[in-house]
N, C-alpha and C. Protein backbone atom coordinates (compact mmCIF):
# COMPACT_ATOMS: atom_id res chain seq x y z
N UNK A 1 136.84 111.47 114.40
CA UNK A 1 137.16 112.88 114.55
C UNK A 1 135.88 113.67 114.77
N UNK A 2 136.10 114.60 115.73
CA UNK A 2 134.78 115.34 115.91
C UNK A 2 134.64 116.53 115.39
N UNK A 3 134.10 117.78 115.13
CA UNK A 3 134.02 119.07 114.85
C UNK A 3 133.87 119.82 115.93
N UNK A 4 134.23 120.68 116.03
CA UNK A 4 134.07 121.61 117.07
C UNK A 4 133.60 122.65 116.64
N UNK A 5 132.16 123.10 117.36
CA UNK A 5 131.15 124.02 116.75
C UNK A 5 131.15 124.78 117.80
N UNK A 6 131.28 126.63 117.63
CA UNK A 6 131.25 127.67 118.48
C UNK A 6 129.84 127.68 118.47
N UNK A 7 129.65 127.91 120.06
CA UNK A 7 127.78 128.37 119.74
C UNK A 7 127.70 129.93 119.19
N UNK A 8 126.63 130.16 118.56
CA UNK A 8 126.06 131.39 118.42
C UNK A 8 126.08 132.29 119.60
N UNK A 9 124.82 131.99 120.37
CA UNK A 9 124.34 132.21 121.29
C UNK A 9 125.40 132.60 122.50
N UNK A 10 125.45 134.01 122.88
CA UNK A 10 126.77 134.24 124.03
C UNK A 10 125.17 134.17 125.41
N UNK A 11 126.26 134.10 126.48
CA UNK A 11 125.75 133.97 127.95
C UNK A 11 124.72 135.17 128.10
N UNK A 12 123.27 134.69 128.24
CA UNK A 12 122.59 135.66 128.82
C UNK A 12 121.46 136.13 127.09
N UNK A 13 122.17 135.86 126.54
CA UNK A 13 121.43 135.72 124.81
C UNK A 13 119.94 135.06 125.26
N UNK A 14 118.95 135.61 124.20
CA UNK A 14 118.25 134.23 123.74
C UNK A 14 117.47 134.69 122.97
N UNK A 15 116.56 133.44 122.50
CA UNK A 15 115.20 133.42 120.93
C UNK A 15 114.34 134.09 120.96
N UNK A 16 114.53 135.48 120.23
CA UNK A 16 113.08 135.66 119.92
C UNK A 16 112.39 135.48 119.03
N UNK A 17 110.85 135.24 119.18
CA UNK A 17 109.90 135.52 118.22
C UNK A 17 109.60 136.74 117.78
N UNK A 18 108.94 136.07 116.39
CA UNK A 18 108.36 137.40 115.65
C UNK A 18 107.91 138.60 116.38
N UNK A 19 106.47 138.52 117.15
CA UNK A 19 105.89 139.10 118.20
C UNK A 19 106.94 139.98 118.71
N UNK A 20 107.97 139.82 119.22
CA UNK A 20 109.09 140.53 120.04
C UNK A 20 109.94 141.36 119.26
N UNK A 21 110.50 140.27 118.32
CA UNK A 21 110.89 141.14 116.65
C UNK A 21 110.07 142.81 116.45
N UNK A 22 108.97 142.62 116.05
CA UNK A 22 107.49 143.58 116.12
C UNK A 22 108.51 144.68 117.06
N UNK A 23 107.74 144.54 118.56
CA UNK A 23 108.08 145.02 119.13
C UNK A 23 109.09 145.93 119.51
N UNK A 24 110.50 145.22 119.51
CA UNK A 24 111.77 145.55 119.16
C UNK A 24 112.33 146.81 118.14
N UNK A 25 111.52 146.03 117.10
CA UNK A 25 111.98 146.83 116.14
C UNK A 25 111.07 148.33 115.48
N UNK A 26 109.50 147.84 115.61
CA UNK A 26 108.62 148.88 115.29
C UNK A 26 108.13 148.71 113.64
N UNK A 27 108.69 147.05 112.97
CA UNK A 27 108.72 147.09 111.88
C UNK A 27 107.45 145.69 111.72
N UNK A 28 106.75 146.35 110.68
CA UNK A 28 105.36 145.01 110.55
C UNK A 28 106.09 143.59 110.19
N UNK A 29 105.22 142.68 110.04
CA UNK A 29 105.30 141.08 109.97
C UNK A 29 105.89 141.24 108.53
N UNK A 30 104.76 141.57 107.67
CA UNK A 30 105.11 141.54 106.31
C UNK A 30 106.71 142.74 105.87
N UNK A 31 106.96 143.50 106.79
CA UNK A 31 108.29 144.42 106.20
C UNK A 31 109.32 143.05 107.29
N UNK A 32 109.35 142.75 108.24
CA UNK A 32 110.30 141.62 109.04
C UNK A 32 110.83 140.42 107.56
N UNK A 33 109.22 139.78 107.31
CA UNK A 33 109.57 138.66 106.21
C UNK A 33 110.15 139.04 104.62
N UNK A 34 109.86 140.55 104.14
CA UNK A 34 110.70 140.92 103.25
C UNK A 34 112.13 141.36 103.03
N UNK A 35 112.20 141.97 104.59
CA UNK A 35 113.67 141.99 104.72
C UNK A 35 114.92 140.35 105.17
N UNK A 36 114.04 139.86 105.33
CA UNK A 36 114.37 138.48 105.77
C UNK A 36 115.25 138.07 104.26
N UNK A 37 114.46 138.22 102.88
CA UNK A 37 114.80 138.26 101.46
C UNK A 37 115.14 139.50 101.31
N UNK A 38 115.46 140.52 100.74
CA UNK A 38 116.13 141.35 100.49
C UNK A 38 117.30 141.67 101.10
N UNK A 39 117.26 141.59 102.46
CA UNK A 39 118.21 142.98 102.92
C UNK A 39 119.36 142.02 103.87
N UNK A 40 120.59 142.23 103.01
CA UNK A 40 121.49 141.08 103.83
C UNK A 40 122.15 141.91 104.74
N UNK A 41 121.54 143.00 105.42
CA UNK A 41 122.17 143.53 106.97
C UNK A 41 120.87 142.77 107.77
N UNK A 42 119.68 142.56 107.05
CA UNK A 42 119.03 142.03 108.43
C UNK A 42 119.53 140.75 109.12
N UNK A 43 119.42 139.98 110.70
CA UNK A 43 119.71 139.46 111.02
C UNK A 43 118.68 137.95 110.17
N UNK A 44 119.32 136.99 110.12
CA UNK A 44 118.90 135.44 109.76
C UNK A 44 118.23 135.27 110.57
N UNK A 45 116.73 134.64 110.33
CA UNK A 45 115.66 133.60 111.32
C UNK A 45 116.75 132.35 111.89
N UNK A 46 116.76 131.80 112.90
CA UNK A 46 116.94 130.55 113.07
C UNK A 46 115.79 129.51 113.03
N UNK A 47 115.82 128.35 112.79
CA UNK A 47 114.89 127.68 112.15
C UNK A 47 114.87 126.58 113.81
N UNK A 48 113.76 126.45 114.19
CA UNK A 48 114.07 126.01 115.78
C UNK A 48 112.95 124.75 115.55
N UNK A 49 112.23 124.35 115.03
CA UNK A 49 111.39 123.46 113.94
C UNK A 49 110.57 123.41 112.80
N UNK A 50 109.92 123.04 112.40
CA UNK A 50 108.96 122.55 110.81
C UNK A 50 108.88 124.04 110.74
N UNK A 51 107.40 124.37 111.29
CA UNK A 51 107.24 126.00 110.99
C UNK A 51 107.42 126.79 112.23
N UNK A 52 108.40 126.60 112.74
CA UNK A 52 109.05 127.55 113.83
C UNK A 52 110.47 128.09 113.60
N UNK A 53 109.84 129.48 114.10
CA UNK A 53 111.30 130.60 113.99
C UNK A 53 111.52 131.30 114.71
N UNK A 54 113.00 131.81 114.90
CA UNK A 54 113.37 133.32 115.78
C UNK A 54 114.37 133.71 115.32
N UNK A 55 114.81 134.55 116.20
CA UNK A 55 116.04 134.73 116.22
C UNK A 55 116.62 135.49 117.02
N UNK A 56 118.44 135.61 117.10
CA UNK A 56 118.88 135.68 117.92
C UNK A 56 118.60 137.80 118.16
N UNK A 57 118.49 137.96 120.09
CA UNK A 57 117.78 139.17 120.23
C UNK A 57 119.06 139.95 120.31
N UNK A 58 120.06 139.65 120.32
CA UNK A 58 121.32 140.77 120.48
C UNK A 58 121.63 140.74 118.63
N UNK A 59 121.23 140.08 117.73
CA UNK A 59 121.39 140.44 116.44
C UNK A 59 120.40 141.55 116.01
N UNK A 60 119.04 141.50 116.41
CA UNK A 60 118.35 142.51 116.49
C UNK A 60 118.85 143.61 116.87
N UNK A 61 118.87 143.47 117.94
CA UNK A 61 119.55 144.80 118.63
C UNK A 61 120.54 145.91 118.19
N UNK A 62 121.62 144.87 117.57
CA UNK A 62 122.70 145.05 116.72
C UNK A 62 122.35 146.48 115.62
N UNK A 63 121.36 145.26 114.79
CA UNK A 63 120.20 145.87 113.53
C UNK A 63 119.68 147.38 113.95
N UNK A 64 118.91 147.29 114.97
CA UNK A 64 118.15 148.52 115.21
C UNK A 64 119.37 149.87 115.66
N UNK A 65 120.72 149.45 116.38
CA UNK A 65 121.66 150.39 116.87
C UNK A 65 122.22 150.98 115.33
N UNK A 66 122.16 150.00 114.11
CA UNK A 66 123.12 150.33 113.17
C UNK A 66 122.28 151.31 112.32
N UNK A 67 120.60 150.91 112.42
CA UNK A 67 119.84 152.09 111.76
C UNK A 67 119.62 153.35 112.03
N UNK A 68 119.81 153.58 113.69
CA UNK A 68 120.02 154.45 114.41
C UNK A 68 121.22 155.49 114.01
N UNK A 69 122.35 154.48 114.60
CA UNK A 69 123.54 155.44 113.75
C UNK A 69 123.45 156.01 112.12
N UNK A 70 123.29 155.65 111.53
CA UNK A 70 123.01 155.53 110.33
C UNK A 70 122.02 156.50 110.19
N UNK A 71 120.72 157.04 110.83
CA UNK A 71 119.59 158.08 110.67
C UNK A 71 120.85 159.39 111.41
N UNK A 72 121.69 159.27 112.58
CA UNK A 72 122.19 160.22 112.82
C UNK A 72 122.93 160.74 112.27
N UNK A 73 123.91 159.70 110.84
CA UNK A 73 124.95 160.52 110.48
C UNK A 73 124.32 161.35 108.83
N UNK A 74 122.92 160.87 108.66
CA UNK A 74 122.33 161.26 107.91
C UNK A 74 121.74 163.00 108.05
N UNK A 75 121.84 162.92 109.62
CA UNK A 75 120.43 163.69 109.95
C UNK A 75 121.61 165.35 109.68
């Protein structure tokens, strides 16, 4: 019997690194890796080997639209 596993990843998706993370978001290395532990709206690293990571860039994206909304219904 086999499993049948949905990919993550939709058409046109893909990995980013930290570096891009940065970028993306406007948020340092050290606030990225604390929210990584604390904050269960941030998106999950995927673990891609030993000490390699990313993650997926439309979960980011996601992240940064929801803080957005979120500063507007504040504002």
């Amino acid at each position: 019997m086999s499993e049948s596993v949905t990919p993550a990843l939709k058409p046109g998706d893909r990995f980013i690194r930290r570096d891009e993370v940065q970028r993306l978001t406007g948020l340092s290395r050290s606030s990225i890796y604390a929210r990584n532990q604390h904050d269960p709206d941030w998106p999950k690293p995927i673990s891609l080997g030993p000490n390699t990571v990313a993650w997926i860039e439309s979960e980011v994206l996601a992240w940064a639209s929801r803080q957005i909304a979120r500063a507007r219904r504040t504002a």
